[in-house]
C-alpha atoms as a PDB file:
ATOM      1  CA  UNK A   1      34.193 133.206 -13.041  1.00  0.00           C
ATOM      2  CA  UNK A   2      30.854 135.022 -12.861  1.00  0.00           C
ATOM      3  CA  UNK A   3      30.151 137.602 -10.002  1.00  0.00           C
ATOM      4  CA  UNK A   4      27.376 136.514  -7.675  1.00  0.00           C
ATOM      5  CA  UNK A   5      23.862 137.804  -9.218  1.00  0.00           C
ATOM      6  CA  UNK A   6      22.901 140.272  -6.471  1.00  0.00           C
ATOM      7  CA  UNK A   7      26.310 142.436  -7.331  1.00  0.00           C
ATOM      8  CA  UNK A   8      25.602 141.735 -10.773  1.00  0.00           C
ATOM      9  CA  UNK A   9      22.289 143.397 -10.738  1.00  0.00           C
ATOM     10  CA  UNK A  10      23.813 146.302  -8.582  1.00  0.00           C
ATOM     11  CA  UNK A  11      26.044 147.089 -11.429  1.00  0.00           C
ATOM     12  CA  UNK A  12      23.490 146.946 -13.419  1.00  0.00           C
ATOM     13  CA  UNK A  13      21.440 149.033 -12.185  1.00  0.00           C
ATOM     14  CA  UNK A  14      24.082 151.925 -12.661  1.00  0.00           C
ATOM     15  CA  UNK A  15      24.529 150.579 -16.042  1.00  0.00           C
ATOM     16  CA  UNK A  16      21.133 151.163 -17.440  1.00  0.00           C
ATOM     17  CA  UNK A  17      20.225 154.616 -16.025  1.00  0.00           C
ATOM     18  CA  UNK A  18      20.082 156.257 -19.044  1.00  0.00           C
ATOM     19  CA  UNK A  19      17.360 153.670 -19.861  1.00  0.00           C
ATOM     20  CA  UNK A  20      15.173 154.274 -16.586  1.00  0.00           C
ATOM     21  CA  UNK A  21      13.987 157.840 -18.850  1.00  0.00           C
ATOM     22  CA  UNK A  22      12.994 160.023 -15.435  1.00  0.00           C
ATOM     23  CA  UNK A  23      15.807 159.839 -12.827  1.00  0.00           C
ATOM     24  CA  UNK A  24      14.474 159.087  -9.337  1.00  0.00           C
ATOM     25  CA  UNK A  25      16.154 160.351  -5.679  1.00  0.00           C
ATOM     26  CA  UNK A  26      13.411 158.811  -4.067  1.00  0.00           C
ATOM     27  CA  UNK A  27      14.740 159.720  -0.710  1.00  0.00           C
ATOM     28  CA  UNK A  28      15.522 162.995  -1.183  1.00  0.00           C
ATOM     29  CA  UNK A  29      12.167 163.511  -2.549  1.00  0.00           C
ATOM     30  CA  UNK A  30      10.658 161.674  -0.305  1.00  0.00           C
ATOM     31  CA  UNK A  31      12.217 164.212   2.639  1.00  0.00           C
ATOM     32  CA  UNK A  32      11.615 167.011   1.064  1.00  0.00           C
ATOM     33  CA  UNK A  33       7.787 166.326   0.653  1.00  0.00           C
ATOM     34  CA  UNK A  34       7.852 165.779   4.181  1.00  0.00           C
ATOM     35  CA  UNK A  35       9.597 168.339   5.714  1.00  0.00           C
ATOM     36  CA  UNK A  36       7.058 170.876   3.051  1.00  0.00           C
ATOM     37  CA  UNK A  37       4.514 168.948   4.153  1.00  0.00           C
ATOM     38  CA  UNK A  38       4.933 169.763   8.270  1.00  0.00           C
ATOM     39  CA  UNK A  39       5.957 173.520   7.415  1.00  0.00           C
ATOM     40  CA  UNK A  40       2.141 173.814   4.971  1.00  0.00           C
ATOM     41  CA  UNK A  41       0.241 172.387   8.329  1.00  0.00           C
ATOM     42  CA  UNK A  42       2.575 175.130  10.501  1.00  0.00           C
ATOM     43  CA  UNK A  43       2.546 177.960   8.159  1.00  0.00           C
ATOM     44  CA  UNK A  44       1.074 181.775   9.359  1.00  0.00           C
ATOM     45  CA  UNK A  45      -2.773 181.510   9.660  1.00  0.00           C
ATOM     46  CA  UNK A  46      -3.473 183.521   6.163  1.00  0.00           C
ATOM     47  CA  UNK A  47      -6.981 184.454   4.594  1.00  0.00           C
ATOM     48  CA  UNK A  48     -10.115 183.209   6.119  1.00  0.00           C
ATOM     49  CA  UNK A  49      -7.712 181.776   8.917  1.00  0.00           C
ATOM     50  CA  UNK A  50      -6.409 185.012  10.042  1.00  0.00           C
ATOM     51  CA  UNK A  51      -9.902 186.376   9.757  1.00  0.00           C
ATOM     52  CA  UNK A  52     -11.525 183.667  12.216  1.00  0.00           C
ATOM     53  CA  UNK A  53      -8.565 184.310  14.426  1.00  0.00           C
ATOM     54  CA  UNK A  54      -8.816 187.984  14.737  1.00  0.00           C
ATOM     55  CA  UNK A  55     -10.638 188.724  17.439  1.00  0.00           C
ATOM     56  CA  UNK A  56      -8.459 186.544  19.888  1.00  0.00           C
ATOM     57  CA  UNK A  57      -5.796 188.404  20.154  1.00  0.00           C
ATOM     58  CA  UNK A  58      -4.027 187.049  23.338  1.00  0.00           C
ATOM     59  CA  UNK A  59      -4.130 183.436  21.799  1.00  0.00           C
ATOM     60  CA  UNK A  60      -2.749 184.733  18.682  1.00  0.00           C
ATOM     61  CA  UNK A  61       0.418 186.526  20.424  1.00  0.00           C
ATOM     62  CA  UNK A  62       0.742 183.483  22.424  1.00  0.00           C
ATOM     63  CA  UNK A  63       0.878 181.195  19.074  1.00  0.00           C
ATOM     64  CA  UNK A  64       4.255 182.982  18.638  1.00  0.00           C
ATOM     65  CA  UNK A  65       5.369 182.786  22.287  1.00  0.00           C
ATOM     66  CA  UNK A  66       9.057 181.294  23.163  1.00  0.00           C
ATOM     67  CA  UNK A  67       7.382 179.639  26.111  1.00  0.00           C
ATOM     68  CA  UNK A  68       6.920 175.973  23.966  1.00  0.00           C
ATOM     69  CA  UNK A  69       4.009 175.407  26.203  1.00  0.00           C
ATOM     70  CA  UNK A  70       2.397 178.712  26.449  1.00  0.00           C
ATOM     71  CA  UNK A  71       2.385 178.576  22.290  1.00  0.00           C
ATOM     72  CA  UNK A  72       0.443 174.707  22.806  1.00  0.00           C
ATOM     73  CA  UNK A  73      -2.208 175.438  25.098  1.00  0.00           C
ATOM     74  CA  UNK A  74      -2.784 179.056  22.914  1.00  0.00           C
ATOM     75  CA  UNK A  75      -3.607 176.418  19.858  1.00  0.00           C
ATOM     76  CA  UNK A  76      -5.983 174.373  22.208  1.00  0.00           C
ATOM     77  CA  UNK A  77      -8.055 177.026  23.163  1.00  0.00           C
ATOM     78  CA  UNK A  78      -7.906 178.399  19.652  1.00  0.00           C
ATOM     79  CA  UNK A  79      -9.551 175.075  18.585  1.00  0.00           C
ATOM     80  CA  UNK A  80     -12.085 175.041  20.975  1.00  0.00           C
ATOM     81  CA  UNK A  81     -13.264 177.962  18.983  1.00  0.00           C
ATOM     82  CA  UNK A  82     -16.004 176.182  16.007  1.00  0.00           C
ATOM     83  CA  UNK A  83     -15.154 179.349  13.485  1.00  0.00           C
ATOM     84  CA  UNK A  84     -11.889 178.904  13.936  1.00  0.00           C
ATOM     85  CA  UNK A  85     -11.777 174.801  14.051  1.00  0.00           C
ATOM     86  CA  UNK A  86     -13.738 175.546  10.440  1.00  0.00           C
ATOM     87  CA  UNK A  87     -11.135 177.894   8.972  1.00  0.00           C
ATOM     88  CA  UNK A  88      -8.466 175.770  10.420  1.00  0.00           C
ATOM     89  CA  UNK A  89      -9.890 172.428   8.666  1.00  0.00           C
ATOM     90  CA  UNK A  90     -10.981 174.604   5.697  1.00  0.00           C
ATOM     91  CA  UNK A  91      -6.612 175.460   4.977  1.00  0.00           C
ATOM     92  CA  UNK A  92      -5.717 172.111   6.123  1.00  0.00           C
ATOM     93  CA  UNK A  93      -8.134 170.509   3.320  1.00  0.00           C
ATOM     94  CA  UNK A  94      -6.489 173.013   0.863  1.00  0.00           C
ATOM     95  CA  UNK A  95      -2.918 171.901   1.724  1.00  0.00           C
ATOM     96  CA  UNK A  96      -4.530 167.827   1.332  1.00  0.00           C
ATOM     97  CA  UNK A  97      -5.325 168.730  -2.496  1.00  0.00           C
ATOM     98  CA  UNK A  98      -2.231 170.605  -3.034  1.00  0.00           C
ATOM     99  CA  UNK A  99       0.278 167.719  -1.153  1.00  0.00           C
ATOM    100  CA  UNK A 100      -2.084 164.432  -3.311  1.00  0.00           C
ATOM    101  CA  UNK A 101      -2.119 165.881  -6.847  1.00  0.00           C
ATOM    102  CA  UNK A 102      -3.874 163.548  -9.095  1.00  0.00           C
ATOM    103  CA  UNK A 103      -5.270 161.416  -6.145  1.00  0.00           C
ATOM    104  CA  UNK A 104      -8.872 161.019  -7.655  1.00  0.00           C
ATOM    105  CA  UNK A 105      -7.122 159.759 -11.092  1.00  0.00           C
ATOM    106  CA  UNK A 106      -4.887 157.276  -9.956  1.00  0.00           C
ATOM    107  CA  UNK A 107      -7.987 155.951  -7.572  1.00  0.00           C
ATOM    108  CA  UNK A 108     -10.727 155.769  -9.859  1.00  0.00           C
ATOM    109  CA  UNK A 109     -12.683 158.119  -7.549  1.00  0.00           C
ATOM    110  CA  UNK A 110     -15.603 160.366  -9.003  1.00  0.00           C
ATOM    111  CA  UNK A 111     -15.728 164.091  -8.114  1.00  0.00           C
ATOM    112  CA  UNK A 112     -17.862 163.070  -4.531  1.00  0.00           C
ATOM    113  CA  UNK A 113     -15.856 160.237  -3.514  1.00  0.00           C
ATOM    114  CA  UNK A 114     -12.644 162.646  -3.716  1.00  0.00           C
ATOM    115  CA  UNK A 115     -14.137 165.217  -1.890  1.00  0.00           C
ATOM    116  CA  UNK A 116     -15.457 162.425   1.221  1.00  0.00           C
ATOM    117  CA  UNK A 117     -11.730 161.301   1.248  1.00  0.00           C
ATOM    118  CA  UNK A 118     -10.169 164.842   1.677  1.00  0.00           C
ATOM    119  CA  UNK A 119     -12.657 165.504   4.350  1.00  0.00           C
ATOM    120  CA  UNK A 120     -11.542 162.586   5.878  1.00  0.00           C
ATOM    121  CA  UNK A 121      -7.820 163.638   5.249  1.00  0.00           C
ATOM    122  CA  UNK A 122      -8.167 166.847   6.954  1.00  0.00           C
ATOM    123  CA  UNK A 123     -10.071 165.789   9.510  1.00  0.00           C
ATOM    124  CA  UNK A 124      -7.825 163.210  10.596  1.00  0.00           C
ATOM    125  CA  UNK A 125      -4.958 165.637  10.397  1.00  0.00           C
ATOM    126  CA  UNK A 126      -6.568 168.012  12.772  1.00  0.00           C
ATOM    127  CA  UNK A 127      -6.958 165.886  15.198  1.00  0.00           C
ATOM    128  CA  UNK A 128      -3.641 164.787  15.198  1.00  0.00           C
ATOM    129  CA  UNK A 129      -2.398 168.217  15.258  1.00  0.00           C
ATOM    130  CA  UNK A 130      -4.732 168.894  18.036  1.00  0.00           C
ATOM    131  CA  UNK A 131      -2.856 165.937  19.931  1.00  0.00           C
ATOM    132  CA  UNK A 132       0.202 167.052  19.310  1.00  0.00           C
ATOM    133  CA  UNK A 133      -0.719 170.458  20.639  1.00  0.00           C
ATOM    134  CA  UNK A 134      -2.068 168.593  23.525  1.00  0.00           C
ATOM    135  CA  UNK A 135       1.672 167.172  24.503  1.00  0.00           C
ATOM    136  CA  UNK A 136       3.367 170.806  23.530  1.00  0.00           C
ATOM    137  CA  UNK A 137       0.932 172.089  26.242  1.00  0.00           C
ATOM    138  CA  UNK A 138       1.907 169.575  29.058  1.00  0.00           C
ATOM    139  CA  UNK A 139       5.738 171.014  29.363  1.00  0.00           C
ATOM    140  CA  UNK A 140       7.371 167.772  29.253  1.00  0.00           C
ATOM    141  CA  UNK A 141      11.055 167.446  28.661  1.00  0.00           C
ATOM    142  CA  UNK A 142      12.281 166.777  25.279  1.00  0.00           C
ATOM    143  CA  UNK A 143      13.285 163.485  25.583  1.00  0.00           C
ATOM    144  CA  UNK A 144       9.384 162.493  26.944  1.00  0.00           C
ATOM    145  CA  UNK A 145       7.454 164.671  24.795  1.00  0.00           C
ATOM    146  CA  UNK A 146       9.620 163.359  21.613  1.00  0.00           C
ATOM    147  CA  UNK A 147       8.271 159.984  22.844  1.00  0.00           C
ATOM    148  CA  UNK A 148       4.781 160.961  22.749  1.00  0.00           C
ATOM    149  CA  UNK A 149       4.462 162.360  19.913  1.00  0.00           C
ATOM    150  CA  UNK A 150       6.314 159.864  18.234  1.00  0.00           C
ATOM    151  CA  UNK A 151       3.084 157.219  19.679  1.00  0.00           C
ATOM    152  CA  UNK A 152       0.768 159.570  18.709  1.00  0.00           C
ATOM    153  CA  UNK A 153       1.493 159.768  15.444  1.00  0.00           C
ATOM    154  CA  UNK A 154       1.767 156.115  14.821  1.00  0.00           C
ATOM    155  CA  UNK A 155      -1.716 155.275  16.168  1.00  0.00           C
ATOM    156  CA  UNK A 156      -3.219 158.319  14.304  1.00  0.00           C
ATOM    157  CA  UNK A 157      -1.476 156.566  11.673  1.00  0.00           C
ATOM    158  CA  UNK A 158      -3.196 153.363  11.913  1.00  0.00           C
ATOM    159  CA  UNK A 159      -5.952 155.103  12.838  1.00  0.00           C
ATOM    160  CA  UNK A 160      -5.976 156.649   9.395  1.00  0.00           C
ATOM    161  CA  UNK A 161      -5.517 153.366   7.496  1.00  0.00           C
ATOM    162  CA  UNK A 162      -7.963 151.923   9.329  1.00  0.00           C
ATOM    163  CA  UNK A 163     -10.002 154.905   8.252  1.00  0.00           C
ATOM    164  CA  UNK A 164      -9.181 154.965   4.495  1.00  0.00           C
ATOM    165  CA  UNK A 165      -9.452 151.130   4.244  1.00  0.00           C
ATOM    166  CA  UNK A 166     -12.969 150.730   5.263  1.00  0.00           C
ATOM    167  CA  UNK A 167     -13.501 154.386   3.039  1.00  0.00           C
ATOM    168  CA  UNK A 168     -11.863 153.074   0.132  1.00  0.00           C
ATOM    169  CA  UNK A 169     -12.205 149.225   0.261  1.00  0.00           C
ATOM    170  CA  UNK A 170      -9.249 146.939  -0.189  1.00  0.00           C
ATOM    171  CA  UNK A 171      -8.412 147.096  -3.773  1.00  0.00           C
ATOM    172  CA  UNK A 172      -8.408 151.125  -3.828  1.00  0.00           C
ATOM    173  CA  UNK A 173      -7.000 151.362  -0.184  1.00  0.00           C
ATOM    174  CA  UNK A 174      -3.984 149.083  -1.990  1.00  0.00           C
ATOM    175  CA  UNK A 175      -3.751 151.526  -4.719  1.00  0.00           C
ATOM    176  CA  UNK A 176      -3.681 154.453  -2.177  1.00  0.00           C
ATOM    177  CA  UNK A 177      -0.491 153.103  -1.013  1.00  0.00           C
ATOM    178  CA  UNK A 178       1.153 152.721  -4.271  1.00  0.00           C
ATOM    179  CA  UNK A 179       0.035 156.079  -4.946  1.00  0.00           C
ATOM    180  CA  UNK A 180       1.638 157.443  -1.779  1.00  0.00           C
ATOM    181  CA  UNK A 181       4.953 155.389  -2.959  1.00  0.00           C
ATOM    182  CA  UNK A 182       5.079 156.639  -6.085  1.00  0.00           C
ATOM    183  CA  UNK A 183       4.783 160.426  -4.711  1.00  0.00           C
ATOM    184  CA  UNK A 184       8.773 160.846  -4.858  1.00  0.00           C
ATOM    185  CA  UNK A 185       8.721 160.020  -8.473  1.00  0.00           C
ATOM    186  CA  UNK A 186       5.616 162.315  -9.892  1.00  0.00           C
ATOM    187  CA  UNK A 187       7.771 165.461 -10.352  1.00  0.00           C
ATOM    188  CA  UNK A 188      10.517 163.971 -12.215  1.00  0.00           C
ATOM    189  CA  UNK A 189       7.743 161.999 -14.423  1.00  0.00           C
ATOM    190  CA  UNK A 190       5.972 165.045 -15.386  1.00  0.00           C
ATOM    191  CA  UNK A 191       9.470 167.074 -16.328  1.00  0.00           C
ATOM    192  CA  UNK A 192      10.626 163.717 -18.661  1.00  0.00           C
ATOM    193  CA  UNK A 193       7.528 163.564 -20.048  1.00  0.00           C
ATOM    194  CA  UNK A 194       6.808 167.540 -20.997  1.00  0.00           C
ATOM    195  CA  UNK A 195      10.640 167.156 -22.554  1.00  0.00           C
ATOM    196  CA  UNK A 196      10.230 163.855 -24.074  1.00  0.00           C
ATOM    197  CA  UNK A 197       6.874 165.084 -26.159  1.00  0.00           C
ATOM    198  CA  UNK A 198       8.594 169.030 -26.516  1.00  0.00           C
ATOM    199  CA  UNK A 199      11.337 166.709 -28.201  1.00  0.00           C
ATOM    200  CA  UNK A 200       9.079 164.696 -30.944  1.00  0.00           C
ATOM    201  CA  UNK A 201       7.465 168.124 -31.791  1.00  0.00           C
ATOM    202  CA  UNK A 202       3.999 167.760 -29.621  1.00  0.00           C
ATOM    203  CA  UNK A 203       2.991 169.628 -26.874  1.00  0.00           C
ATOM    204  CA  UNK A 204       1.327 168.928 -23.609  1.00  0.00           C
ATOM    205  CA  UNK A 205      -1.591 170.607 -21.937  1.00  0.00           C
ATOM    206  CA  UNK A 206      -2.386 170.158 -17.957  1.00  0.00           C
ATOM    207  CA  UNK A 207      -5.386 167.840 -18.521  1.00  0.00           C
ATOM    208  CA  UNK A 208      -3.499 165.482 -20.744  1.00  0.00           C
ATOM    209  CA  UNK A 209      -0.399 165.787 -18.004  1.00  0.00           C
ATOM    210  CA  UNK A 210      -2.140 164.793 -15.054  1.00  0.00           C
ATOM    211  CA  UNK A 211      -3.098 161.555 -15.933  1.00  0.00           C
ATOM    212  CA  UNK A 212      -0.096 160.349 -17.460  1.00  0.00           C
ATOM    213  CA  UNK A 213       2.271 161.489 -14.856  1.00  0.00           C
ATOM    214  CA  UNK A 214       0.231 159.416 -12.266  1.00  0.00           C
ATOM    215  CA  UNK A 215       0.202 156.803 -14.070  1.00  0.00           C
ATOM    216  CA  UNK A 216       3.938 156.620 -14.744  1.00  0.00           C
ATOM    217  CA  UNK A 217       4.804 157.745 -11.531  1.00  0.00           C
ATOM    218  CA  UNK A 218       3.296 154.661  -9.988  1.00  0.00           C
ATOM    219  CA  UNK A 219       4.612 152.329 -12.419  1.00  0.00           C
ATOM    220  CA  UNK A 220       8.235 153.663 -11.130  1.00  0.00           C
ATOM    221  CA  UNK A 221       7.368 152.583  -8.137  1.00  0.00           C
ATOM    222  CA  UNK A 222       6.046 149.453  -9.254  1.00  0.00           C
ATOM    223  CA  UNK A 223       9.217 148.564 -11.457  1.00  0.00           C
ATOM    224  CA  UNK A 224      11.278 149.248  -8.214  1.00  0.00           C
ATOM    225  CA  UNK A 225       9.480 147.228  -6.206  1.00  0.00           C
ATOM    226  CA  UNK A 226       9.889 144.251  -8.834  1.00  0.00           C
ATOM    227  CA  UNK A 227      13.750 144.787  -9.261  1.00  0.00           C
ATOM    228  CA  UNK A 228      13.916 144.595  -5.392  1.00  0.00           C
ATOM    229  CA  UNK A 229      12.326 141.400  -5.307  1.00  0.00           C
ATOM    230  CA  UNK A 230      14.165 140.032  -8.043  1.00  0.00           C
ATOM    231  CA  UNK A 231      17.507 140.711  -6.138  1.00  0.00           C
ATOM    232  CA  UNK A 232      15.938 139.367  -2.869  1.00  0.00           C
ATOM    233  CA  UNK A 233      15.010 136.054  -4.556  1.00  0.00           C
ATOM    234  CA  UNK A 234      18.414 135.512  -6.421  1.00  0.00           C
ATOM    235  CA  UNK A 235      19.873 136.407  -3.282  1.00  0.00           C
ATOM    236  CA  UNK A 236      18.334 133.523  -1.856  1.00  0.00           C
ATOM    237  CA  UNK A 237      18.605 131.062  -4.385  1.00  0.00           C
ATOM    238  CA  UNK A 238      22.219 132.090  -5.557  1.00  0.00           C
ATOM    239  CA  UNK A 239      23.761 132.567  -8.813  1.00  0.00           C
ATOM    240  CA  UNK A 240      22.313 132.867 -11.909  1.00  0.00           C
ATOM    241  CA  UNK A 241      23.428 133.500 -15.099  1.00  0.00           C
ATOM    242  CA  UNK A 242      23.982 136.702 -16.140  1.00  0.00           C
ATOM    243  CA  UNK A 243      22.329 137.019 -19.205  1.00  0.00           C
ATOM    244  CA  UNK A 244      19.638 135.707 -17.745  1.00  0.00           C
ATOM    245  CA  UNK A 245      19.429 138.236 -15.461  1.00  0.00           C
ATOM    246  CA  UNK A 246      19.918 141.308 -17.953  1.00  0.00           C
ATOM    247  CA  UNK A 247      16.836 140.278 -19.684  1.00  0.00           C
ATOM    248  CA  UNK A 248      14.719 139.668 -16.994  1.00  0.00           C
ATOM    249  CA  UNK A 249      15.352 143.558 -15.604  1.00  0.00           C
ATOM    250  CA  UNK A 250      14.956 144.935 -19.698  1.00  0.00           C
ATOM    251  CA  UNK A 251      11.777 142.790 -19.942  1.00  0.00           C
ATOM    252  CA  UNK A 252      10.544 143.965 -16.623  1.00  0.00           C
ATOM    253  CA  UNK A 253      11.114 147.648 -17.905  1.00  0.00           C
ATOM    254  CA  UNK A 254       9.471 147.215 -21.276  1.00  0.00           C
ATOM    255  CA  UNK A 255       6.283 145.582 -20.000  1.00  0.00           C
ATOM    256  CA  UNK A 256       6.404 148.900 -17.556  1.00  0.00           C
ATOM    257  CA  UNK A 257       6.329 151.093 -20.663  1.00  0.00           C
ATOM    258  CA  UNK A 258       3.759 148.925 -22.466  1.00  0.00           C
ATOM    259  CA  UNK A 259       1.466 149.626 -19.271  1.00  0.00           C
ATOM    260  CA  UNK A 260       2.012 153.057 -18.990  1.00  0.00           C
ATOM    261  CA  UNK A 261       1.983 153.957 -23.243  1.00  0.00           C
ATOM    262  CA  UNK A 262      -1.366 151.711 -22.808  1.00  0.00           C
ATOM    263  CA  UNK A 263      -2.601 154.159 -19.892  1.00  0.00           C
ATOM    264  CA  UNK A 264      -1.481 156.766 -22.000  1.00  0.00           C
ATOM    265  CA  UNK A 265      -3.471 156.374 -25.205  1.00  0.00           C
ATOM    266  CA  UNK A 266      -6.715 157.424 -23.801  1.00  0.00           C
ATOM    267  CA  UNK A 267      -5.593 161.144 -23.182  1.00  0.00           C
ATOM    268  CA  UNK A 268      -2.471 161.390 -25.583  1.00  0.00           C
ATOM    269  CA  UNK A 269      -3.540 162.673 -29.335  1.00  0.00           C
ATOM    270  CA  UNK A 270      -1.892 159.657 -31.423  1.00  0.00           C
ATOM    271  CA  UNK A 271       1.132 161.941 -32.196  1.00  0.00           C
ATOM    272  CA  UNK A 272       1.713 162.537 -28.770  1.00  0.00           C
ATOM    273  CA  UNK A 273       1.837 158.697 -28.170  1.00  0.00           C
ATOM    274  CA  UNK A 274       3.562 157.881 -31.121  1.00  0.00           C
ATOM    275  CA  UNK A 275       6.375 160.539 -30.158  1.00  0.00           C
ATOM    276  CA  UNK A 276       6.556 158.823 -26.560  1.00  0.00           C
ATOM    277  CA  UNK A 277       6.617 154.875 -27.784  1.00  0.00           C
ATOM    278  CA  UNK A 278       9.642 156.370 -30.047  1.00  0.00           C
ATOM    279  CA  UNK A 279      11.271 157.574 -26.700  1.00  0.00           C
ATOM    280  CA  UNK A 280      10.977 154.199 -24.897  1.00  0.00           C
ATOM    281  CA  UNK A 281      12.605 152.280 -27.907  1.00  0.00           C
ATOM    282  CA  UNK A 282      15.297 154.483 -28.621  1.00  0.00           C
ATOM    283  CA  UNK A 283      15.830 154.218 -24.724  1.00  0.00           C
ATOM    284  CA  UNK A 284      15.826 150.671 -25.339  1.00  0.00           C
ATOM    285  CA  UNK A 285      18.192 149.829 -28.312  1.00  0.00           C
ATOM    286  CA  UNK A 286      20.446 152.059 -26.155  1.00  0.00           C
ATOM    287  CA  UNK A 287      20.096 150.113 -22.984  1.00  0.00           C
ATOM    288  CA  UNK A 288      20.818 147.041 -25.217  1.00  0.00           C
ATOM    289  CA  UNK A 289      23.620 148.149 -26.089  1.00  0.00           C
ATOM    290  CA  UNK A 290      25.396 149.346 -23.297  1.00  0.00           C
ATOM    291  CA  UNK A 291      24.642 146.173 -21.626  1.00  0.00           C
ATOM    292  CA  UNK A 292      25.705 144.244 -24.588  1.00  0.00           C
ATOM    293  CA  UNK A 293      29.073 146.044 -24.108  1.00  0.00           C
ATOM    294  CA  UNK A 294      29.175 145.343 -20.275  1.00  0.00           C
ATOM    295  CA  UNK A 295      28.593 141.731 -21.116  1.00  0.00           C
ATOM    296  CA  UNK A 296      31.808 141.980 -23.569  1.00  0.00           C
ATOM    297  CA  UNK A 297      33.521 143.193 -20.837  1.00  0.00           C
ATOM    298  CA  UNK A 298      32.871 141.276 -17.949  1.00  0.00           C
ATOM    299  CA  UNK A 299      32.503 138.004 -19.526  1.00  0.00           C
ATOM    300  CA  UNK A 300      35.884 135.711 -19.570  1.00  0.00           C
END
């Protein structure tokens, strides 16, 4: 008797990891990038920061007070301060760049249009900061100021969207979030990929890189997003078979490498592609096979 398809495609999944050719933790990523993330916008005021900050010294020892609300209202006053509101925008557009690499690539966005959105990215960031401050200062207890920051960073957040869409438009605001779900995946992509091409010979410069990573990164995310929905709808309709459903999930991964090898070919030298289509069917024939032996041994 078969298993039901949804378990089926669990197993799979294990089954054929050596066929997905960059590993993802998504979540672990995904937690690290934000926790890195909160301590960039927190870090020591550095460079033209620390400069613009200077000559206040009693807000600057009270940044570092123990007093939770004497450190908040020090980093109100400190932004009511234009120099140092500049400098303070000026790092927190730097740590934008840094934390969206590749943003203007996987967008379509020329040179200006990049530079209007991470205005808009640090602006929108300082402000919420500024908010947050705002609640530090107040003195509530944990439990209430948890609350409120917790509601002000979910209407910043929509705030933001609403922001980006009417920036961006509704096709690129789209591809914004697929960009921001395929962050997780972007580090592992460009690793697989330098090894994969160091492998066939060919080497990879960061020009060439950029590109490709983003675009494989996002169609990760994209793949994942279609195995999830084919488990959702076979949980709904019920069994299939399951050759059917091995297929499907190879087929879903081979279109994802035709779309990325395609992506690839304008900024990969034809060795360099021809080395990488090499990689995905290799990966391929193997995947075959270990799910042609699965199948032997599953299968009454």
């Amino acid at each position: 008797m078969r298993a039901p398809i949804s378990s089926v495609l669990l197993v799979m999944a294990c089954t054929t990891a050596g066929y997905l050719w960059w590993e993802l933790h998504a979540e672990r990523h995904a937690t690290v990038h934000v926790e890195q993330g909160a301590l960039r916008e927190h870090e020591p005021a550095s460079g033209v920061l620390s400069q613009g900050i200077a000559t206040k010294s009693p807000q600057v020892l009270d940044l570092f007070s123990a007093d939770r609300r004497t450190s908040g209202n020090a980093k109100v006053e400190l932004l009511k301060d234009p120099e140092y509101r500049k400098a303070r925008l000026a790092q927190i557009r730097a740590n934008q760049v840094r934390r969206y690499p590749g943003l203007a690539e996987a967008l379509g966005l020329s040179e200006r249009e990049a530079d209007q959105l991470f205005d808009l990215l640090a602006e929108q960031q300082l402000n919420t900061n500024a908010e947050l401050n705002g609640i530090t200062a107040k003195g509530l207890d944990r439990g209430a100021e948890r609350e409120e920051r917790t509601r002000i960073q979910e209407e910043d957040g929509r705030k933001r969207d609403e922001l980006l869409q009417g920036f961006l438009g509704s096709a690129r605001f789209e591809q914004w979030q697929t960009y921001q779900e395929s962050l997780p995946s972007r580090a592992e992509a460009g690793q697989m990929l330098e090894s994969v091409l160091t492998a066939g010979g060919q080497s990879i410069d960061g020009a060439q890189l950029e590109p490709v990573v983003t675009a494989a990164a996002i169609e990760q995310a994209r793949y994942e997003k279609e195995v999830q929905q084919l488990l959702q709808e076979n949980r709904a309709t019920g069994p299939h078979p399951l050759a059917q459903a091995q297929e499907k999930m190879l087929s879903l991964r081979e279109e994802s490498n035709r779309r990325i090898l395609d992506a690839a070919a304008a900024h990969l030298s034809p060795e360099q592609l021809a080395a990488l289509s090499r990689n995905f069917e290799q990966q391929a024939t193997a995947a075959r096979d270990r799910l042609n032996s699965y199948q032997q041994r599953t299968t009454p």
